[in-house]
Protein backbone atom coordinates (compact mmCIF):
# COMPACT_ATOMS: atom_id res chain seq x y z
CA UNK A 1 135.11 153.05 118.29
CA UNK A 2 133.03 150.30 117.66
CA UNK A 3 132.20 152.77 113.75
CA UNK A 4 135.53 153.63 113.45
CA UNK A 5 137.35 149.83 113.10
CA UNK A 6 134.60 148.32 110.62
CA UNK A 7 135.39 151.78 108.17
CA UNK A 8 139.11 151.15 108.69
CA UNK A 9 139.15 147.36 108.10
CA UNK A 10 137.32 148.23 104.99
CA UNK A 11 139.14 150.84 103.12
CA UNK A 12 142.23 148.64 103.72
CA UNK A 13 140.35 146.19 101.99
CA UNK A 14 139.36 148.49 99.36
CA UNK A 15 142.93 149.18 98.81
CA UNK A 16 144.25 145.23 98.83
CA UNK A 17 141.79 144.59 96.05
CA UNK A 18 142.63 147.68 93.95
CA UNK A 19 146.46 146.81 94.10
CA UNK A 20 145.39 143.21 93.55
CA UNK A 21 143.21 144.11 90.33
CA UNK A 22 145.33 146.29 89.15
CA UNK A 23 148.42 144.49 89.19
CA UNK A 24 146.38 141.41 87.20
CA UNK A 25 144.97 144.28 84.33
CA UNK A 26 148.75 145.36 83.93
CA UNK A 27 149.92 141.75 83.52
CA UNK A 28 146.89 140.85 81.54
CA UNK A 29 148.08 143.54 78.99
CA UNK A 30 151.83 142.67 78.92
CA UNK A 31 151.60 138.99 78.94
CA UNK A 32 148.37 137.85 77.38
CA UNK A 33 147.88 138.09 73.45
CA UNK A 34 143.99 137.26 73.98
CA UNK A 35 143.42 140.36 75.94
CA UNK A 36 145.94 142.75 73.13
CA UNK A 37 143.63 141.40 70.24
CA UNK A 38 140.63 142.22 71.96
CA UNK A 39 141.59 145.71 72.64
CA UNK A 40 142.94 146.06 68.93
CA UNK A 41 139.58 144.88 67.88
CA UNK A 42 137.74 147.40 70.27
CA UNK A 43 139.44 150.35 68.48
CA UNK A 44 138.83 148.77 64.51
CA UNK A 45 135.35 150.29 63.08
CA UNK A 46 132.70 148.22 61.92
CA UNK A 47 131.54 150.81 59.15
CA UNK A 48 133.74 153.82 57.31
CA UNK A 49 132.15 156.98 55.94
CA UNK A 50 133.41 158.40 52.57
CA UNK A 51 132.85 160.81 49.95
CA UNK A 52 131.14 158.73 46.66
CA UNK A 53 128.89 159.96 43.89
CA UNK A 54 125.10 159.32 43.26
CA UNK A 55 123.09 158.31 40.85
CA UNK A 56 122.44 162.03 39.77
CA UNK A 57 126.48 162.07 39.96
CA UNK A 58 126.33 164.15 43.11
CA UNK A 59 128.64 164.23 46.19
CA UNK A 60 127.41 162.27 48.99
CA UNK A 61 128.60 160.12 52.13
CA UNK A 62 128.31 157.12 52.01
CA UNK A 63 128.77 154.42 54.83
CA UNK A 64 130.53 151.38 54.29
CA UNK A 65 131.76 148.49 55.85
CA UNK A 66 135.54 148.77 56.79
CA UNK A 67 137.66 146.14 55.17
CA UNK A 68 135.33 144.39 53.15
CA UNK A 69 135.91 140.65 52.44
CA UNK A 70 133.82 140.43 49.22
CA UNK A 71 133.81 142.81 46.62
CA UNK A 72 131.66 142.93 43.57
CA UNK A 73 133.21 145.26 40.64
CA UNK A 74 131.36 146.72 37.40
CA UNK A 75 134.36 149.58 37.47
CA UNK A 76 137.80 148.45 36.05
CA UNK A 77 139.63 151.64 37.52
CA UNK A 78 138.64 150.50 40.58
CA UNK A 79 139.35 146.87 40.21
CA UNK A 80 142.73 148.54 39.39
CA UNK A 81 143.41 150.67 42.15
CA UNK A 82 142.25 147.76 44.60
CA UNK A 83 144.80 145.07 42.91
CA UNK A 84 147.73 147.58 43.41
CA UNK A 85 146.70 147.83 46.98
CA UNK A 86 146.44 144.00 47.00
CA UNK A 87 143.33 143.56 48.48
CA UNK A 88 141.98 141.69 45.09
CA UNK A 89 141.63 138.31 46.89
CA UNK A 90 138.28 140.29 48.26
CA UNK A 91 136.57 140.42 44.53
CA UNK A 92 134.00 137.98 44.57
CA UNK A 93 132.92 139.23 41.04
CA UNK A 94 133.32 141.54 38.21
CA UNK A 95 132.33 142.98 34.63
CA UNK A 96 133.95 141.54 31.74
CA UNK A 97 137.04 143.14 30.90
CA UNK A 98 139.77 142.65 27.77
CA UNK A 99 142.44 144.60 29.70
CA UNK A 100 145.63 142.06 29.97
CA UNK A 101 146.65 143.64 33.60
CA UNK A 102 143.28 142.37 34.55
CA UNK A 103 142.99 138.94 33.12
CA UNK A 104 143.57 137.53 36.37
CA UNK A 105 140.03 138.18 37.51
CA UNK A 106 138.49 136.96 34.44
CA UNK A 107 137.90 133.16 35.84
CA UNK A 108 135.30 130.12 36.92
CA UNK A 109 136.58 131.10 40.46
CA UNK A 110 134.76 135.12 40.47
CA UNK A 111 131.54 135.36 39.07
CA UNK A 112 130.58 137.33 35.96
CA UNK A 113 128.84 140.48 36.45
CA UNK A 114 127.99 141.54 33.41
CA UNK A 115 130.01 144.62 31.37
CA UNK A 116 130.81 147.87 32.63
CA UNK A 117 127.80 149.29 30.78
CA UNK A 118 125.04 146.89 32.07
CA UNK A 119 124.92 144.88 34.81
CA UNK A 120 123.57 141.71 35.64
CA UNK A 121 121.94 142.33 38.72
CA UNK A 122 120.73 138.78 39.24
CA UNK A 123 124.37 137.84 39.37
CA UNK A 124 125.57 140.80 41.73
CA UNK A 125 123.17 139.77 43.79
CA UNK A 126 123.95 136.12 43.98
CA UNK A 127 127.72 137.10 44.58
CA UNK A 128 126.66 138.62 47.96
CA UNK A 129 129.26 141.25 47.77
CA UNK A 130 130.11 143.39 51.34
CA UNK A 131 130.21 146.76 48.47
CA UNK A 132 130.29 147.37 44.86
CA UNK A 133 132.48 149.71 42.78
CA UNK A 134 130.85 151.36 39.73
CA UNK A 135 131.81 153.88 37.22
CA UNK A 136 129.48 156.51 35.40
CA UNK A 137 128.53 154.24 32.51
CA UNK A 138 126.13 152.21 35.30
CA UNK A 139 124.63 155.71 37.08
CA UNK A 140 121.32 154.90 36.09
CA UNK A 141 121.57 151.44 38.11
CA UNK A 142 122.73 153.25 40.99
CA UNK A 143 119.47 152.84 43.01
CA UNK A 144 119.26 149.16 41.88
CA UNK A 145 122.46 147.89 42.89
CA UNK A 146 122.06 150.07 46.10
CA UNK A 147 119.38 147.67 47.12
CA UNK A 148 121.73 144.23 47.09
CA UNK A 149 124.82 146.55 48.44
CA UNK A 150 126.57 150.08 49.33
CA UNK A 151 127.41 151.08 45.97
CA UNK A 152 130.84 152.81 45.81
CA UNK A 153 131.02 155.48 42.36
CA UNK A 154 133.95 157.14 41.94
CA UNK A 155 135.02 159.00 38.90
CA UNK A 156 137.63 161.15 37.06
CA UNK A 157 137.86 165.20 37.62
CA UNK A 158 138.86 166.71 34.59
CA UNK A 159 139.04 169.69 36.92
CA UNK A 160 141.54 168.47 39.21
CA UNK A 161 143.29 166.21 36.91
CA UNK A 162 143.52 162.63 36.18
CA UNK A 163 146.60 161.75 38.37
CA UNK A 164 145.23 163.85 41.43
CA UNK A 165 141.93 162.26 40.60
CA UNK A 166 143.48 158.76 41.08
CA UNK A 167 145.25 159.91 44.22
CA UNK A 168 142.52 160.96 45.72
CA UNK A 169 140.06 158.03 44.56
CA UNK A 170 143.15 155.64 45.28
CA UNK A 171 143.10 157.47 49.35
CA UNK A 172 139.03 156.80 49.24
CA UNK A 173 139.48 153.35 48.47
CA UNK A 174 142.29 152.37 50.79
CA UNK A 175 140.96 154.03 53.90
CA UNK A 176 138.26 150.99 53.73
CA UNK A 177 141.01 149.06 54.28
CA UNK A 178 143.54 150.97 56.48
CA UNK A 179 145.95 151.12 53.74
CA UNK A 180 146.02 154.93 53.21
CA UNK A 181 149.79 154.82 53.52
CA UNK A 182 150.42 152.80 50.37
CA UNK A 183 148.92 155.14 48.50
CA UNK A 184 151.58 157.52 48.26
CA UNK A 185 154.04 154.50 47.34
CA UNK A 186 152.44 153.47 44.28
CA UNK A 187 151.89 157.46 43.38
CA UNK A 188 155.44 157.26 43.70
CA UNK A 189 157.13 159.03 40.08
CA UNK A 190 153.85 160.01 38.26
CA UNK A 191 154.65 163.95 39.41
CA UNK A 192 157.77 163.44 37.90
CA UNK A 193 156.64 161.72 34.75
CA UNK A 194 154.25 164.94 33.82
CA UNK A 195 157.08 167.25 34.67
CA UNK A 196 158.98 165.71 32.29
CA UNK A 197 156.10 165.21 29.40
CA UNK A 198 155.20 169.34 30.32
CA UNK A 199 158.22 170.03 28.85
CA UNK A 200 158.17 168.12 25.79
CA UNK A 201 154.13 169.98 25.04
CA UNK A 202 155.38 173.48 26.17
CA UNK A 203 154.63 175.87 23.61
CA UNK A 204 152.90 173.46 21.29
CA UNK A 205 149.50 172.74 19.75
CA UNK A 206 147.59 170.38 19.58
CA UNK A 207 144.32 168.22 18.39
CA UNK A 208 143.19 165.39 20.47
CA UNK A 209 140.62 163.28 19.07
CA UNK A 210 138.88 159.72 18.81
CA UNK A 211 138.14 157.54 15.82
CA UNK A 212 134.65 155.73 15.92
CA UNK A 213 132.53 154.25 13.38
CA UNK A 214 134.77 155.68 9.86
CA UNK A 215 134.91 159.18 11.05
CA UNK A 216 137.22 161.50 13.73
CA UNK A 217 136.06 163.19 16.82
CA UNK A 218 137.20 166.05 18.58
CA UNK A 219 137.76 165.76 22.37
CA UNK A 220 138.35 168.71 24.61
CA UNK A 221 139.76 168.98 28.02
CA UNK A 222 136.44 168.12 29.93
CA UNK A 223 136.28 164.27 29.59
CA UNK A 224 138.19 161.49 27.61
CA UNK A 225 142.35 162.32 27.28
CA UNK A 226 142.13 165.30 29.09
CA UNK A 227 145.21 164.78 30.52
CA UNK A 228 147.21 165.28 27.18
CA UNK A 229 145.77 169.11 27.45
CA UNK A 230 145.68 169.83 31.15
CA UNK A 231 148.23 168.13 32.71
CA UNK A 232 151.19 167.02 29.90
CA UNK A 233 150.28 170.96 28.73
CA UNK A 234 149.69 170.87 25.26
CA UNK A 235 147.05 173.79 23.99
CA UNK A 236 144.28 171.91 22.62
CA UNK A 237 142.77 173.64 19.46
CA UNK A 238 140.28 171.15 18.81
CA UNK A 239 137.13 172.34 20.08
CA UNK A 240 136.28 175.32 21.80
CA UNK A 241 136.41 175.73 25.78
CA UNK A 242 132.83 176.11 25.84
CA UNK A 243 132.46 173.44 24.11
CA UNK A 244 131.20 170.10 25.98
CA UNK A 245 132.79 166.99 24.60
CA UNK A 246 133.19 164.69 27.22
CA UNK A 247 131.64 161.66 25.97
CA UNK A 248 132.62 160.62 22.58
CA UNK A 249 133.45 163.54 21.40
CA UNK A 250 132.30 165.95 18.51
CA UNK A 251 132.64 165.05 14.80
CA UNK A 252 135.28 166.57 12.75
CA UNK A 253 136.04 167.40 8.58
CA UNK A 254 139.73 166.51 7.97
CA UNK A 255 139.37 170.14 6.00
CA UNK A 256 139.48 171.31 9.93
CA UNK A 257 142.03 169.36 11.03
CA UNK A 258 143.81 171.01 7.93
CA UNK A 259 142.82 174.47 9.04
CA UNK A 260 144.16 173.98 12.71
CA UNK A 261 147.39 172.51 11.42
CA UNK A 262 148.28 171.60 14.83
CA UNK A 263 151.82 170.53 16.01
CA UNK A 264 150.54 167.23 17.19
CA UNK A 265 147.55 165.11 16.44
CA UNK A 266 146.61 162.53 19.26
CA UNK A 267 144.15 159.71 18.22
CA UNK A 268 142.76 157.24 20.75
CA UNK A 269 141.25 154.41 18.45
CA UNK A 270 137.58 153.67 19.64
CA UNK A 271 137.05 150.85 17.66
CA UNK A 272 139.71 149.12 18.63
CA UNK A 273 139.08 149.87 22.27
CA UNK A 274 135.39 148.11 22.58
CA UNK A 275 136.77 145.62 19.85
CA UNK A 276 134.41 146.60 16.59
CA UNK A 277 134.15 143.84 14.05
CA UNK A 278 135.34 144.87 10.80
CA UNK A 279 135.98 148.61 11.93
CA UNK A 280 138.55 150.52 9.86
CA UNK A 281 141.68 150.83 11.72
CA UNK A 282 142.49 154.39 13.29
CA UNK A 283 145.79 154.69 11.09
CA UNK A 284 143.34 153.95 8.07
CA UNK A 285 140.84 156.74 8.34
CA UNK A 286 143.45 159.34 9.65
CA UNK A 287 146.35 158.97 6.70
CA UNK A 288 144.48 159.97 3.65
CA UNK A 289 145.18 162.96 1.88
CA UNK A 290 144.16 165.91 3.49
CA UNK A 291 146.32 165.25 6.97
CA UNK A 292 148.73 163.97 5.22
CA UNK A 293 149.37 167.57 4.03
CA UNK A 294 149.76 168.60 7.72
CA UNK A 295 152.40 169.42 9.62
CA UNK A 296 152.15 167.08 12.48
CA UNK A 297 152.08 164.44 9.67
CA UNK A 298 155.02 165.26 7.88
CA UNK A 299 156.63 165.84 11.22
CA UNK A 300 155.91 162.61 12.36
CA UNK A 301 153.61 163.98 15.30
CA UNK A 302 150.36 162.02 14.85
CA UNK A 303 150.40 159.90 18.13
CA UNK A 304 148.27 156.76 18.05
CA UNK A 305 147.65 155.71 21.86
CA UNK A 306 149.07 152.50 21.60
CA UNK A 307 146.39 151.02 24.70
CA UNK A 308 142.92 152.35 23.53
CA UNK A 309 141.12 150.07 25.41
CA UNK A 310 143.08 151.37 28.53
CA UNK A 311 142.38 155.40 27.76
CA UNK A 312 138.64 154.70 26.54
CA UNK A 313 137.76 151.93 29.72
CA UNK A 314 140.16 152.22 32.63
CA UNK A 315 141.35 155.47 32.87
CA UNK A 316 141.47 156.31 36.68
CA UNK A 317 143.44 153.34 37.56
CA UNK A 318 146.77 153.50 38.74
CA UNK A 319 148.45 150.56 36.41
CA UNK A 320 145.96 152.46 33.53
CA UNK A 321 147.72 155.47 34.69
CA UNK A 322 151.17 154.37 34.31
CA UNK A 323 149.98 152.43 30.76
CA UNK A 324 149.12 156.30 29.63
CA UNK A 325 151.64 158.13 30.25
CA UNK A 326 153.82 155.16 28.84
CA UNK A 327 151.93 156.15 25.65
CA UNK A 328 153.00 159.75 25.37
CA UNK A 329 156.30 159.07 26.48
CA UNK A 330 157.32 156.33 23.86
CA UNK A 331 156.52 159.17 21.35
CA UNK A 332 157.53 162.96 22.87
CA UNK A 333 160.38 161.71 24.90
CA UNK A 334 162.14 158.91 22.58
């Protein structure tokens, strides 16, 4: 008996203080704000793993800290995608950049980085950034800016297409911020837009190309304005399939351009893009003699881009984006 009383007095103890605990967690969680942030904060990572490129321009993950409060940028498409999202309070510093949707981060207050194609890396590293966003032009510094910071590289799939391309890179930027549902809201229309473009192109021909330094290059559908050949739809006779073009492009006679005799001629203005001193306009070198015997001339088809500096620096961006298809439409849907 003498067992049995000390056992019984102390489960009914056990039980007092459960009900007693319990009934404080339950009031804890309704009525106290402290102890709701602190669980909210519990569940919110520290780190996020993503898909990024290399510097051998390979698939890799890549940890990074989730929502980053400074952000260095050498990539303007990114710089883009992460002012539409409206996290660009976060940029601590960036390349230089001529693009007038951008100016805003062109200040005293966020540190110059250098350009898109060479980076000061004194200056990244002085910025202190949480992650930086680079494009393929700075691959080769991949390893070097790795050292000062996860190094987020991100690029355009000709294979996929530029708007899925920004969709997805738009998804991979946002989910360091938990912002994945926006993403859809600002990709709001741009299905539409190509629909709409697609059947302007159907059935037609084309020659896409990029004036640099006096003369015209042919692009193809593997690199720079792919879109106006795999999305929008026009057949590009330019160049080849086989053919790689991706970078700037492979020189072209006008006598060529005359063979071809496309329905449309597109011509993104390089020159005008990086801002050449003294370079011959695109409209210069294009209207001589020979196209102006074409078809797409006397038709009124050659398309200048109006933005160059947009389709040769930011493409990948969503305002960029937006800016491009703005280019085709002024001219096949007016």
């Amino acid at each position: 008996m003498k067992k049995i009383l000390p056992l019984a007095l102390a489960a009914a103890l056990s039980l007092s203080l459960f009900g007693c605990a319990g009934g404080t967690t339950v009031a804890g969680q309704a009525d106290s704000p402290a102890t709701s942030q602190a669980a909210v904060q519990t569940e919110t990572p520290s780190t996020v793993t993503i898909a990024s490129l290399n510097g051998s321009k390979e698939t890799v993950e890549l940890e990074v800290p989730y929502n980053p409060q400074r952000i260095a940028i050498l990539d303007m498409a990114s710089l883009d995608i992460l002012d539409a999202l409206g996290v660009g309070d976060r940029v601590v510093g960036t390349a230089d950049t001529s693009l007038e949707y951008l100016q805003s981060y062109i200040n005293d207050d966020i540190a110059n980085l250098g350009t898109i194609k060479e980076a000061d890396l004194e200056a990244v590293m002085a910025a202190e950034p949480d992650v930086i966003f680079i494009s393929g032009r700075l691959a080769s510094s991949y390893d070097a800016l790795s050292e000062i910071a996860p190094v987020v590289y991100l690029s355009t799939d000709t294979e996929i297409g530029v708007v899925e391309s920004v969709r997805k890179n738009a998804s991979t930027i946002a989910s360091l911020f938990g912002l994945e549902e926006k993403v859809e809201e600002l990709m709001a229309g741009f299905d539409a837009r190509i629909a709409a473009l697609q059947e302007a192109a159907a059935g037609k021909t084309a020659i896409v190309g990029m004036c640099t330094s006096g003369s015209f290059n042919v692009l193809g559908n593997d690199g720079r304005c792919s879109i106006i050949g795999v999305e929008v739809g026009f057949e590009n006779i330019g160049v080849d399939a086989q053919i790689d073009t991706s970078t700037h492009g492979n020189e072209a006679s006008f006598e060529f351009i005359v063979d071809k005799d496309p329905d449309y001629i597109f011509v993104m203005d390089r020159d005008a893009a990086i801002g050449t001193d003294g370079a011959k306009l695109a409209q210069e070198i294009m209207e001589n003699e020979l196209v102006m015997g074409t078809r797409a001339y006397q038709e009124g088809h050659i398309v200048y881009l109006a933005h160059p500096a947009v389709w040769y620096t930011a493409e990948g961006g969503i305002t960029a984006l937006d800016t491009m298809l703005s280019d085709l439409e002024t001219t096949l849907l007016a």
